[in-house]
C-alpha atoms as a PDB file:
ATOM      1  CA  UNK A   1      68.137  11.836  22.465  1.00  0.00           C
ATOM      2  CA  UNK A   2      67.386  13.833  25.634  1.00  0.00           C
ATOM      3  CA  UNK A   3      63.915  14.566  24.641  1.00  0.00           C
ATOM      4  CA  UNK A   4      63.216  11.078  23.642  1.00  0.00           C
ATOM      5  CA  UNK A   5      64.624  10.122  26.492  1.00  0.00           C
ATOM      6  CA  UNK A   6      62.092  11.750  28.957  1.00  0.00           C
ATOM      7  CA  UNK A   7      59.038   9.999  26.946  1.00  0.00           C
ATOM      8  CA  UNK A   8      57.811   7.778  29.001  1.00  0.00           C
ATOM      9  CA  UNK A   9      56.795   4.392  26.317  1.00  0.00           C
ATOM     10  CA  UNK A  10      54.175   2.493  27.105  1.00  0.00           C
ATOM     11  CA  UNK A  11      54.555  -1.395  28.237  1.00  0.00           C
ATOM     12  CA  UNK A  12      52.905  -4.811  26.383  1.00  0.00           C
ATOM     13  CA  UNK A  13      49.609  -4.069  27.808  1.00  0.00           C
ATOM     14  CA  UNK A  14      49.639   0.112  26.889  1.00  0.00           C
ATOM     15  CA  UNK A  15      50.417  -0.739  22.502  1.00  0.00           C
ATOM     16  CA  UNK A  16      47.381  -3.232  23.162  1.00  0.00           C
ATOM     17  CA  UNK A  17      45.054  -1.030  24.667  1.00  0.00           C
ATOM     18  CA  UNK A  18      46.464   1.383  21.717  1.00  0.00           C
ATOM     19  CA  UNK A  19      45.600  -1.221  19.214  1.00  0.00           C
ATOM     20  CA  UNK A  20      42.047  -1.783  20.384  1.00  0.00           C
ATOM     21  CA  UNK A  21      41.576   1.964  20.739  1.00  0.00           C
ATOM     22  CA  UNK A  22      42.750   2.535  17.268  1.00  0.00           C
ATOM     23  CA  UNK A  23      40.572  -0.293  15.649  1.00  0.00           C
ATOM     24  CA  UNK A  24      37.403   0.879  17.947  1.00  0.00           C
ATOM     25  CA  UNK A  25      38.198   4.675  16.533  1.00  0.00           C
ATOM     26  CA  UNK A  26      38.814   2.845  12.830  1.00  0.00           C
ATOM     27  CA  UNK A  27      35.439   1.467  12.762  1.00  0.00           C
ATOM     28  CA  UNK A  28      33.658   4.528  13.872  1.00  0.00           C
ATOM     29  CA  UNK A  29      35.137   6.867  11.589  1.00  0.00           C
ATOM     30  CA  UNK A  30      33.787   3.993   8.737  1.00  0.00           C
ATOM     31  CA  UNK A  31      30.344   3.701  10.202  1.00  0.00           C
ATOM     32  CA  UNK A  32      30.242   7.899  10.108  1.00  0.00           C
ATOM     33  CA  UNK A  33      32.103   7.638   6.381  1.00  0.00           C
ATOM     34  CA  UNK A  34      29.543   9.680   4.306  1.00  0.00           C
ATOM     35  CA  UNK A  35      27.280  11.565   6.960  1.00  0.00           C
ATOM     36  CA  UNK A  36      27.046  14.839   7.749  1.00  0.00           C
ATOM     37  CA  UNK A  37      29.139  13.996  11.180  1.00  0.00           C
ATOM     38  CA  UNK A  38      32.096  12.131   9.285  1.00  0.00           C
ATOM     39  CA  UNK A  39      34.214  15.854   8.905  1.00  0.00           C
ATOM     40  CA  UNK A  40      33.068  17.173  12.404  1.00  0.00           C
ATOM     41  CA  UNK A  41      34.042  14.189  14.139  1.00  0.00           C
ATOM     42  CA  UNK A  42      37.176  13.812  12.131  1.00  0.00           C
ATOM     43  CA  UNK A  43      38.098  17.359  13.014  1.00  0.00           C
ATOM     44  CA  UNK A  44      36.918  16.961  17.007  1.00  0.00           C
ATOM     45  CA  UNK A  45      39.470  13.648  16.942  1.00  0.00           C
ATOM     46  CA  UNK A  46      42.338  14.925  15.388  1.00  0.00           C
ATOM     47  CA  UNK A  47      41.935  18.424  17.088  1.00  0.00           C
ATOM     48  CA  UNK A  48      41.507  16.706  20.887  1.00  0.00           C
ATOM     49  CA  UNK A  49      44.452  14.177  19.857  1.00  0.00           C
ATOM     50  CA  UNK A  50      46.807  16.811  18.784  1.00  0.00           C
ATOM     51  CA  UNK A  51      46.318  19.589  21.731  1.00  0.00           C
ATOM     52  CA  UNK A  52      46.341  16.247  24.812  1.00  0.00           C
ATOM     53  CA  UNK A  53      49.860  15.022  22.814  1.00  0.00           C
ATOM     54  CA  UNK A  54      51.339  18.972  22.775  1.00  0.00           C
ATOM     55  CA  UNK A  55      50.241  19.560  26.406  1.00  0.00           C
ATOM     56  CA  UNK A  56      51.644  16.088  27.433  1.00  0.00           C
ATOM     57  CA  UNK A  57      54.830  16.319  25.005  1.00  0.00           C
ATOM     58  CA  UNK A  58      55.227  19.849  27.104  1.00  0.00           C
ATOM     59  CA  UNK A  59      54.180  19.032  30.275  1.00  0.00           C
ATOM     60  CA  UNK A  60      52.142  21.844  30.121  1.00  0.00           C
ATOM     61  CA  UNK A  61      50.265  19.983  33.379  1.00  0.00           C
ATOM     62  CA  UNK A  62      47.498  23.198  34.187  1.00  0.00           C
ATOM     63  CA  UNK A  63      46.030  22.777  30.038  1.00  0.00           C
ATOM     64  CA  UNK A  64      45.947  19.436  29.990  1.00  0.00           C
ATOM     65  CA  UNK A  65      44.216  18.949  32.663  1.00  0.00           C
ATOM     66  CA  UNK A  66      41.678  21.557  30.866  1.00  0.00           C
ATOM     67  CA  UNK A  67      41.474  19.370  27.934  1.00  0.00           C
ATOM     68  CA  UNK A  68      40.618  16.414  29.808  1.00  0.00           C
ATOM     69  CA  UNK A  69      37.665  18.405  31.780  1.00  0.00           C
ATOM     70  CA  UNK A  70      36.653  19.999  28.459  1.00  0.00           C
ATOM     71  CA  UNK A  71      36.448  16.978  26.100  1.00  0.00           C
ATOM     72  CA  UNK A  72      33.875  15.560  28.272  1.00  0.00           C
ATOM     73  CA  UNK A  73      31.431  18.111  27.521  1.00  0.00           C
ATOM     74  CA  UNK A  74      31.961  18.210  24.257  1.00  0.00           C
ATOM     75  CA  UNK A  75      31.586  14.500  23.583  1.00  0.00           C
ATOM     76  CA  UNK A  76      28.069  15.407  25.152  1.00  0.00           C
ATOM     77  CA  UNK A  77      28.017  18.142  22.571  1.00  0.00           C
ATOM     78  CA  UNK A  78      28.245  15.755  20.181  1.00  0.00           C
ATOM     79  CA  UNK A  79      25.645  13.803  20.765  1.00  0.00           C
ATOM     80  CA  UNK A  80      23.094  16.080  21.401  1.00  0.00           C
ATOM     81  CA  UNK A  81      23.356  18.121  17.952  1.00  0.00           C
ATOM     82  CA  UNK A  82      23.255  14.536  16.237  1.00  0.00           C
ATOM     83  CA  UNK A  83      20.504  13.201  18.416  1.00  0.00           C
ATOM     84  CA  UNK A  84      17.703  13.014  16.045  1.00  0.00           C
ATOM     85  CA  UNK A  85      20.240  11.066  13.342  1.00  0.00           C
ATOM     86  CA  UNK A  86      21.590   8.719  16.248  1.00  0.00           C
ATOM     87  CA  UNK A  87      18.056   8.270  17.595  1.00  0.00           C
ATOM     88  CA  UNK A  88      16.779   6.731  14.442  1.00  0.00           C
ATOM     89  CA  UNK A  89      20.156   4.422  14.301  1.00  0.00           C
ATOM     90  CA  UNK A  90      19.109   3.109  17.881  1.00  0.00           C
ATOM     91  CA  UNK A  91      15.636   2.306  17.114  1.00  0.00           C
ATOM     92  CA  UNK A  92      16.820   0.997  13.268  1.00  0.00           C
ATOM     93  CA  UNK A  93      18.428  -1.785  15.554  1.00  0.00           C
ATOM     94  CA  UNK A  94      15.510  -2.572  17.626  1.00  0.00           C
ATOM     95  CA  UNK A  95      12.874  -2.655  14.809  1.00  0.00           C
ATOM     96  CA  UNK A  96      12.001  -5.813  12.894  1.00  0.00           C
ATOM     97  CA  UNK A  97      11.372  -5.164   8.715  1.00  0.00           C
ATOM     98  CA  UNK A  98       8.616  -2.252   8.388  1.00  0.00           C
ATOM     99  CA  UNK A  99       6.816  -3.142   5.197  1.00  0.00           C
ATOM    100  CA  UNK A 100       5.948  -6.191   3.812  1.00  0.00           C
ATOM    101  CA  UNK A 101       5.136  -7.386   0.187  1.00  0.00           C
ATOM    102  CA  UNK A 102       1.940  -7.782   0.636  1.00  0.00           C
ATOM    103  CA  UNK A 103      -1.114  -7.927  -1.123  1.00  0.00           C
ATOM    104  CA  UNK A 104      -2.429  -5.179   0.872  1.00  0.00           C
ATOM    105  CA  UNK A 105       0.416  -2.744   0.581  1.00  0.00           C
ATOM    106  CA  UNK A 106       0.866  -2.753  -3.047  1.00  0.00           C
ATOM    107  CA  UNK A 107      -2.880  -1.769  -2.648  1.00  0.00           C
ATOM    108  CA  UNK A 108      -1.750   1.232  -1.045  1.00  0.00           C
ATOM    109  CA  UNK A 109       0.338   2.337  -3.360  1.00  0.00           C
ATOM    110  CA  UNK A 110      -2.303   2.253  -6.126  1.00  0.00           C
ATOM    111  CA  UNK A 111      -4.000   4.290  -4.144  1.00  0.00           C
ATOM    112  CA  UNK A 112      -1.898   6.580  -2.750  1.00  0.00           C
ATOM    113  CA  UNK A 113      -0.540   7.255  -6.763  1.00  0.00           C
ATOM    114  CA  UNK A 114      -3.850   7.779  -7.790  1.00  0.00           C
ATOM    115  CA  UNK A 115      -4.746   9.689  -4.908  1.00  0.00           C
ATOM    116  CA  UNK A 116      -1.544  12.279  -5.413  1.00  0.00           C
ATOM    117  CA  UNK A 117      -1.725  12.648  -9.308  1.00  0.00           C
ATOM    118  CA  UNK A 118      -5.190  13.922  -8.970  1.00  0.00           C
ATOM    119  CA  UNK A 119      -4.404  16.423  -6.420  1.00  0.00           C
ATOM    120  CA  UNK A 120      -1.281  17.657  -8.630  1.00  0.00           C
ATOM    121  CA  UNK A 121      -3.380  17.788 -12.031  1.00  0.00           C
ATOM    122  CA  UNK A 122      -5.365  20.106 -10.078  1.00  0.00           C
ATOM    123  CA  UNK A 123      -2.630  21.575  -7.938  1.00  0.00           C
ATOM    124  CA  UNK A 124      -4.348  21.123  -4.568  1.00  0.00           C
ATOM    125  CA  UNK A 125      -1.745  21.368  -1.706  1.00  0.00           C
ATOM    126  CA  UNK A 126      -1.552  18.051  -0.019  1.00  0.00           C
ATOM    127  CA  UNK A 127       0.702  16.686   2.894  1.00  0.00           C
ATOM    128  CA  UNK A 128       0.556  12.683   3.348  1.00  0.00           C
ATOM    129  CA  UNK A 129       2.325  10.697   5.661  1.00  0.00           C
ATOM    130  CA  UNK A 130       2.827   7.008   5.636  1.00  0.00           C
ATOM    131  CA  UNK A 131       3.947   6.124   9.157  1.00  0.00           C
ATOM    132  CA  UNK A 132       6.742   3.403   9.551  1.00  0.00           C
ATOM    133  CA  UNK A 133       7.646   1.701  12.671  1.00  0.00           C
ATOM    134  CA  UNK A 134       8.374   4.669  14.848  1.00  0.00           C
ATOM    135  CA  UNK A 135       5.221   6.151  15.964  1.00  0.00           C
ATOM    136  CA  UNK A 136       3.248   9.314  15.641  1.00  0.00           C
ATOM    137  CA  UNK A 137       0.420   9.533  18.287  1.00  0.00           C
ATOM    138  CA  UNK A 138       1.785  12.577  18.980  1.00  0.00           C
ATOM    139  CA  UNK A 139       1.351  14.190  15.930  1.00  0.00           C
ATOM    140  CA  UNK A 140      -2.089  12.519  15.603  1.00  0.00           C
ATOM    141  CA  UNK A 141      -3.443  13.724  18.389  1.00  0.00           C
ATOM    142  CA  UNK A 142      -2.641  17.256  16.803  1.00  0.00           C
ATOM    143  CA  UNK A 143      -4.937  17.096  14.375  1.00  0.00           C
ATOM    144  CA  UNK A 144      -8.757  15.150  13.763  1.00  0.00           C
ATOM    145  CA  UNK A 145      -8.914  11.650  14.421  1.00  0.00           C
ATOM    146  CA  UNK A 146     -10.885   9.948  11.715  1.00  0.00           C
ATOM    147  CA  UNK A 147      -9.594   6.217  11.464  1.00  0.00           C
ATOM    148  CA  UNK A 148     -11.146   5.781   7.965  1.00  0.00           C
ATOM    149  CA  UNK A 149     -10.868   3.615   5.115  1.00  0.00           C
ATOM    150  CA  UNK A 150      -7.600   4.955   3.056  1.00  0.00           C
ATOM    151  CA  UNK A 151      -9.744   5.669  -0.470  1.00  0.00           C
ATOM    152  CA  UNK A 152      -8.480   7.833  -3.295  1.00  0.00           C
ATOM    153  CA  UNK A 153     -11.720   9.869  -3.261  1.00  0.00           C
ATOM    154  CA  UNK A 154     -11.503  10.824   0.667  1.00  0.00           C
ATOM    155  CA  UNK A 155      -8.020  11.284   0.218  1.00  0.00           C
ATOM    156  CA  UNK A 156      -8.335  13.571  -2.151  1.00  0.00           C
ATOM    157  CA  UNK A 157     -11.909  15.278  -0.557  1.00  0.00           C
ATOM    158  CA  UNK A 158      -9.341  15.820   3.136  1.00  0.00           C
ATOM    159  CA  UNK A 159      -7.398  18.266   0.991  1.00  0.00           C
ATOM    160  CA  UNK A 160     -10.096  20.165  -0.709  1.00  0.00           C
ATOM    161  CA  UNK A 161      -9.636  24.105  -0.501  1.00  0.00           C
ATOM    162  CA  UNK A 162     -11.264  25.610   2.434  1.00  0.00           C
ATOM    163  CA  UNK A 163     -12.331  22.332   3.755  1.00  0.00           C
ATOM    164  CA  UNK A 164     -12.036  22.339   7.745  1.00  0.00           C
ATOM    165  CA  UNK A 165      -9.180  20.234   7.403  1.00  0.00           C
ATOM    166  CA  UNK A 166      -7.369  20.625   4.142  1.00  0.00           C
ATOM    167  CA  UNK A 167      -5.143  22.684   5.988  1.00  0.00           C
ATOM    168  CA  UNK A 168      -2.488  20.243   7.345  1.00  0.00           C
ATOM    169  CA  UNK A 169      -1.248  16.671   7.140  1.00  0.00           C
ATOM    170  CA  UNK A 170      -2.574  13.208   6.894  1.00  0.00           C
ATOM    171  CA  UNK A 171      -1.113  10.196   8.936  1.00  0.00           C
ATOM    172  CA  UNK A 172      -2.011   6.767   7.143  1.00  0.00           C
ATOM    173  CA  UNK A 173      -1.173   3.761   9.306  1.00  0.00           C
ATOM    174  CA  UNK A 174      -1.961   0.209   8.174  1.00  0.00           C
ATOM    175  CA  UNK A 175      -3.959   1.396   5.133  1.00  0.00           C
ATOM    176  CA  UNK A 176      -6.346   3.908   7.416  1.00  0.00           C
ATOM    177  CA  UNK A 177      -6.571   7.472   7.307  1.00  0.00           C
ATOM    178  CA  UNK A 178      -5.931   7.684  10.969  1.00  0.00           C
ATOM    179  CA  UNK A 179      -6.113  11.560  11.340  1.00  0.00           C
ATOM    180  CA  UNK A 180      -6.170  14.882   8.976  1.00  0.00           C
ATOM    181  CA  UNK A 181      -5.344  18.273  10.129  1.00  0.00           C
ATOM    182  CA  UNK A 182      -2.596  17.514  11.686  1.00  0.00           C
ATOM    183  CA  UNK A 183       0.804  19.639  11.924  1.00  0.00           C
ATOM    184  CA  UNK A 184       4.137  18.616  11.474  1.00  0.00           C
ATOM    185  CA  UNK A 185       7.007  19.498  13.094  1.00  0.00           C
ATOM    186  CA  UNK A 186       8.819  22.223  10.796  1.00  0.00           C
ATOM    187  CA  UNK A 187      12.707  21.517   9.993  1.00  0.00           C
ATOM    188  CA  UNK A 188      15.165  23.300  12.513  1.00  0.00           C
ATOM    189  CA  UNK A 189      17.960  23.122   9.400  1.00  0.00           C
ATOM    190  CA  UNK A 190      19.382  26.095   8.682  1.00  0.00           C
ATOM    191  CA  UNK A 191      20.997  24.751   5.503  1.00  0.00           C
ATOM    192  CA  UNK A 192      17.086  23.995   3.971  1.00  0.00           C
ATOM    193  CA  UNK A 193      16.346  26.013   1.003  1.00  0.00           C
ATOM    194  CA  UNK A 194      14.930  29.189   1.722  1.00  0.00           C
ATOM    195  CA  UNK A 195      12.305  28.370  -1.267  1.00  0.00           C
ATOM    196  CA  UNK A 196      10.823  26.116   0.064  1.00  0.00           C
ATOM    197  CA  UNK A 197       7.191  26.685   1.511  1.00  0.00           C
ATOM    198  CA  UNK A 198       5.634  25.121   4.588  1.00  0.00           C
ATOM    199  CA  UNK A 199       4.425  22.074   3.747  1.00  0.00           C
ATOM    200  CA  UNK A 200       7.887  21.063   2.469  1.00  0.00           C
ATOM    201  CA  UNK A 201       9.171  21.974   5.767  1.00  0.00           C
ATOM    202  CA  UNK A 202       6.992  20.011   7.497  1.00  0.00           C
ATOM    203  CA  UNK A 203       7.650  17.315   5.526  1.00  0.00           C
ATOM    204  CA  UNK A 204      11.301  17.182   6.218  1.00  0.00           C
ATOM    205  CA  UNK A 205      10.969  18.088   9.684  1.00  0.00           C
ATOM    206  CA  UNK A 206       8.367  14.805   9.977  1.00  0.00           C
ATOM    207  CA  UNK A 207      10.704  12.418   8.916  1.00  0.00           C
ATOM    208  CA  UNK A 208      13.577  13.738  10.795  1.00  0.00           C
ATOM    209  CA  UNK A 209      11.863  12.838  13.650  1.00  0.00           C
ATOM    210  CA  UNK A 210      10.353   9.385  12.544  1.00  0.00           C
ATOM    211  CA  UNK A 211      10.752   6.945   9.980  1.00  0.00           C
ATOM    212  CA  UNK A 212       7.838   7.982   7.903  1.00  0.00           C
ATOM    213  CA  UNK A 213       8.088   8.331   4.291  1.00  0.00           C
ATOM    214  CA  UNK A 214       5.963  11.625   3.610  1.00  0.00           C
ATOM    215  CA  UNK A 215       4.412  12.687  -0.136  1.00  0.00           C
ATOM    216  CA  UNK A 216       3.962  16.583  -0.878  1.00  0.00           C
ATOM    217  CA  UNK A 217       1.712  18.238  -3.382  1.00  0.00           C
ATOM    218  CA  UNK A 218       2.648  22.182  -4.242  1.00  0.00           C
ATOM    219  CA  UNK A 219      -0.685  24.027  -4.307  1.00  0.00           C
ATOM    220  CA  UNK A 220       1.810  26.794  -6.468  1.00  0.00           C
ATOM    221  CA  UNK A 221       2.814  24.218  -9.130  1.00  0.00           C
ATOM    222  CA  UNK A 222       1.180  21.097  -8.503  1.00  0.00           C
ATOM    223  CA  UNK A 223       4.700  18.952  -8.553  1.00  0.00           C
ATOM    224  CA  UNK A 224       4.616  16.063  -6.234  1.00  0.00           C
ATOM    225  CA  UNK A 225       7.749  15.641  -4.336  1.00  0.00           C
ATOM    226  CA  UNK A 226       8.569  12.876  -1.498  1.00  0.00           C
ATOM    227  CA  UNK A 227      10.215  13.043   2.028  1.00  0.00           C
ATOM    228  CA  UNK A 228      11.947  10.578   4.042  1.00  0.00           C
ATOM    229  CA  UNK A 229      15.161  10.117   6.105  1.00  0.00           C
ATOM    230  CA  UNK A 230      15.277  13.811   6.396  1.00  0.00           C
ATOM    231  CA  UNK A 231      15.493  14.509   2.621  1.00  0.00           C
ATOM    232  CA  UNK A 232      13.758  15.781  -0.173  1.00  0.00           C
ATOM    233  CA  UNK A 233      13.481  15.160  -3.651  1.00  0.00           C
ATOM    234  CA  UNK A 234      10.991  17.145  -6.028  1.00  0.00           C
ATOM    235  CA  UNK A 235       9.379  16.087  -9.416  1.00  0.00           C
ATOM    236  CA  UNK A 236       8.183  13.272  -9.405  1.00  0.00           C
ATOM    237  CA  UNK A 237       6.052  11.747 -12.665  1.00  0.00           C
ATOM    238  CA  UNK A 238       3.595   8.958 -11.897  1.00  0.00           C
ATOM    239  CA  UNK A 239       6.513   6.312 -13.252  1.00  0.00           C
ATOM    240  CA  UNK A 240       9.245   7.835 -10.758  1.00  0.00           C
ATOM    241  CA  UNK A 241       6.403   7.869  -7.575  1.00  0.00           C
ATOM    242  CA  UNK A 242       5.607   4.257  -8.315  1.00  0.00           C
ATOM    243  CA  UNK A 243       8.924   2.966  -8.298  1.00  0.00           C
ATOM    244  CA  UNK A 244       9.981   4.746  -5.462  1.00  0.00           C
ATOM    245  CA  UNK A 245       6.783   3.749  -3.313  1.00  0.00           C
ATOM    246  CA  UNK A 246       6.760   0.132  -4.181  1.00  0.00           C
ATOM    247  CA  UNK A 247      10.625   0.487  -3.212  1.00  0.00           C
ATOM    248  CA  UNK A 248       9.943   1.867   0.364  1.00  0.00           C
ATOM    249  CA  UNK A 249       6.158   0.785   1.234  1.00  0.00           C
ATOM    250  CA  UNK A 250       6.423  -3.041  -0.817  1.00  0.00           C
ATOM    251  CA  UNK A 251       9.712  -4.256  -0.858  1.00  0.00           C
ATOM    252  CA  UNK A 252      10.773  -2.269   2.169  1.00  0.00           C
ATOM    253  CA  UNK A 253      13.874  -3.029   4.008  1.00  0.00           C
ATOM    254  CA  UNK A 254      14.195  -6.914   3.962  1.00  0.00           C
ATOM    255  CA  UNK A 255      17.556  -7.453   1.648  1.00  0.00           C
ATOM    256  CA  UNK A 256      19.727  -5.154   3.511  1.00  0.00           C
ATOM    257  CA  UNK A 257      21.012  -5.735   6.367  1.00  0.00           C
ATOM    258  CA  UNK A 258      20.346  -4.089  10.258  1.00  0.00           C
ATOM    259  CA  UNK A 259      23.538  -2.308  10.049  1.00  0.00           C
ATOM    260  CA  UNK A 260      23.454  -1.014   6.854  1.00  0.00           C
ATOM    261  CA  UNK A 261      20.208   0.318   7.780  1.00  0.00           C
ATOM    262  CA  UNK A 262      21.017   1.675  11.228  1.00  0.00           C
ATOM    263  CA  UNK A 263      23.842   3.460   8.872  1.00  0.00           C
ATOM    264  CA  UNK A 264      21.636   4.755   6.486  1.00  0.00           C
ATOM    265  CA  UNK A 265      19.595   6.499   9.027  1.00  0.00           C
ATOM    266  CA  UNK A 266      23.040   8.422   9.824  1.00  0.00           C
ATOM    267  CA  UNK A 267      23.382   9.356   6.447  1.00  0.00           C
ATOM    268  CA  UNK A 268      21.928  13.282   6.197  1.00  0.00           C
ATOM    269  CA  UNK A 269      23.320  15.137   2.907  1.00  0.00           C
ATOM    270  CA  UNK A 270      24.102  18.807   3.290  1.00  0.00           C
ATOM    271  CA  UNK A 271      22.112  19.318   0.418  1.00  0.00           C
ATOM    272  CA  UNK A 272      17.843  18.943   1.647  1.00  0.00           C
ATOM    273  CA  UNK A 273      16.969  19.386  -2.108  1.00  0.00           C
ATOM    274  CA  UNK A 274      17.816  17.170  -4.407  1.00  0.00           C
ATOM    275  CA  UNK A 275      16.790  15.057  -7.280  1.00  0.00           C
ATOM    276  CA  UNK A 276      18.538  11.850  -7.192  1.00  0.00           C
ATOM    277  CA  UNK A 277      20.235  10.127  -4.538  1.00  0.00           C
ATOM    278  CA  UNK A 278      21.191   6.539  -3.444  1.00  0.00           C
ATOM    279  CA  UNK A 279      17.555   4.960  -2.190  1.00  0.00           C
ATOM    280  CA  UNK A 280      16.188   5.887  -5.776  1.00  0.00           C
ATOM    281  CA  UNK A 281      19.024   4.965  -7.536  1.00  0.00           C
ATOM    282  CA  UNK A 282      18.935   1.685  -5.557  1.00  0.00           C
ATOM    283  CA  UNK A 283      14.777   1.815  -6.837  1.00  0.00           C
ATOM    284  CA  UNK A 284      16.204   2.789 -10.281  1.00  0.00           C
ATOM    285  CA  UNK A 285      18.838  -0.486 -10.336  1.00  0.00           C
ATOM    286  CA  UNK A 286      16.360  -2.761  -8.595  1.00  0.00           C
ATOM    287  CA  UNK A 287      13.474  -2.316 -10.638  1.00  0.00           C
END
């Protein structure tokens, strides 16, 4: 009783502000349920929650005080190692639908199918971009600008061994070859596969900065494997690329809603390499 009697309770307006606090912290722990930040904010929470309640339980006046000073900075922490994920969530609000079915875009993925399964029956190394909403001048301006007709046969010609510039990526905007040569940011992950060679890297590392959805041909192998949201997943057969293109590129974005979206862009796995996971099984159900 003498303990519980020095605890100072809070009043009407203190269990309200505790109520809204708790339903704000509710709701961000939901929209964060499945990322890679759901078990490092969980820990930072409960970690910061129990040391401020011991040093205040304690009076321990000197380490609190720390904590306070310290938690600041690390909220800042926070955010900058999940930048890139939380930079994509902020522009996912901002952006109207990407693709369109259109007429013209289901041209582009006949194209870009026929395009890739000739470079993997003859396992030329390709890297092919399909930019989204967020831009890529930057990345453009990297390599050649061409602003060409997309066409299976140049497609195909760009990547050509020891052609000036089969050696990097392709950025196709609006069904144009905008520019070829170009290099691509390589992943920063340390958890990425150690197999994997550089164009996969770059592929990864492309649409962790943007919302483009990127297609990879191994020069080793020929297997065709796809990018986007920061992910990979390998082996693709002509049936699997089609549904997953006219997925992204046709039917786009349109039936789900801005936050889910926004959330999805959150949503990292731990694992880069993979072979299924929930926007093809969505392309799976769906089609």
């Amino acid at each position: 009783m003498t303990i519980l009697s020095g605890i100072q309770w809070p009043g009407s307006v203190g269990y309200l502000e505790i109520l809204v606090l708790g339903i704000l912290f509710y709701y961000i722990m939901l929209f964060f349920r499945g990322t890679r930040g759901a078990q490092v904010l969980t820990g930072f929470v409960l970690a910061m929650v129990l040391l401020m309640f011991i040093t205040q339980f304690f009076r321990l006046d000197a380490l609190n005080w720390i904590l306070k000073q310290v938690s600041v900075y690390l909220s800042i922490a926070f955010i900058i190692i999940f930048q890139p994920e939380i930079r994509r969530a902020l522009a996912e609000l901002g952006r109207q639908p990407v693709f369109s079915a259109s007429r013209s875009e289901r041209s582009l993925v006949d194209k870009l199918i026929q395009a890739t399964l000739l470079l993997a029956e003859r396992k030329i190394g390709a890297l092919i971009a399909i930019e989204g909403e967020i831009g890529t001048r930057t990345i453009q301006e990297s390599g050649t600008r061409l602003d060409a007709r997309l066409t299976p046969e140049l497609l195909a010609t760009i990547f050509f061994p020891h052609t000036p510039l089969h050696d990097g990526g392709v950025i196709i905007q609006n069904e144009r070859i905008m520019a070829a040569g170009c290099f691509f940011p390589l992943t920063s992950r340390e958890e990425v596969s150690k197999a994997l060679g550089t164009r996969h890297r770059a592929a990864i590392g492309l649409t962790e900065e943007t919302d483009a959805l990127v297609i990879v041909v191994s020069e080793e192998t020929g297997t065709i494997s796809i990018a986007y949201r920061g992910r990979l997943s390998r082996s693709f057969d002509e049936e699997r690329l089609r549904r997953l293109l006219q997925r992204v590129l046709v039917r786009g974005k349109q039936s789900r809603s801005r936050l889910r979206r926004v959330k999805e862009q959150l949503k990292l796995s731990t694992q880069d390499v993979f072979e299924e996971d929930e926007w093809m099984k969505e392309s799976e159900d769906e089609g």
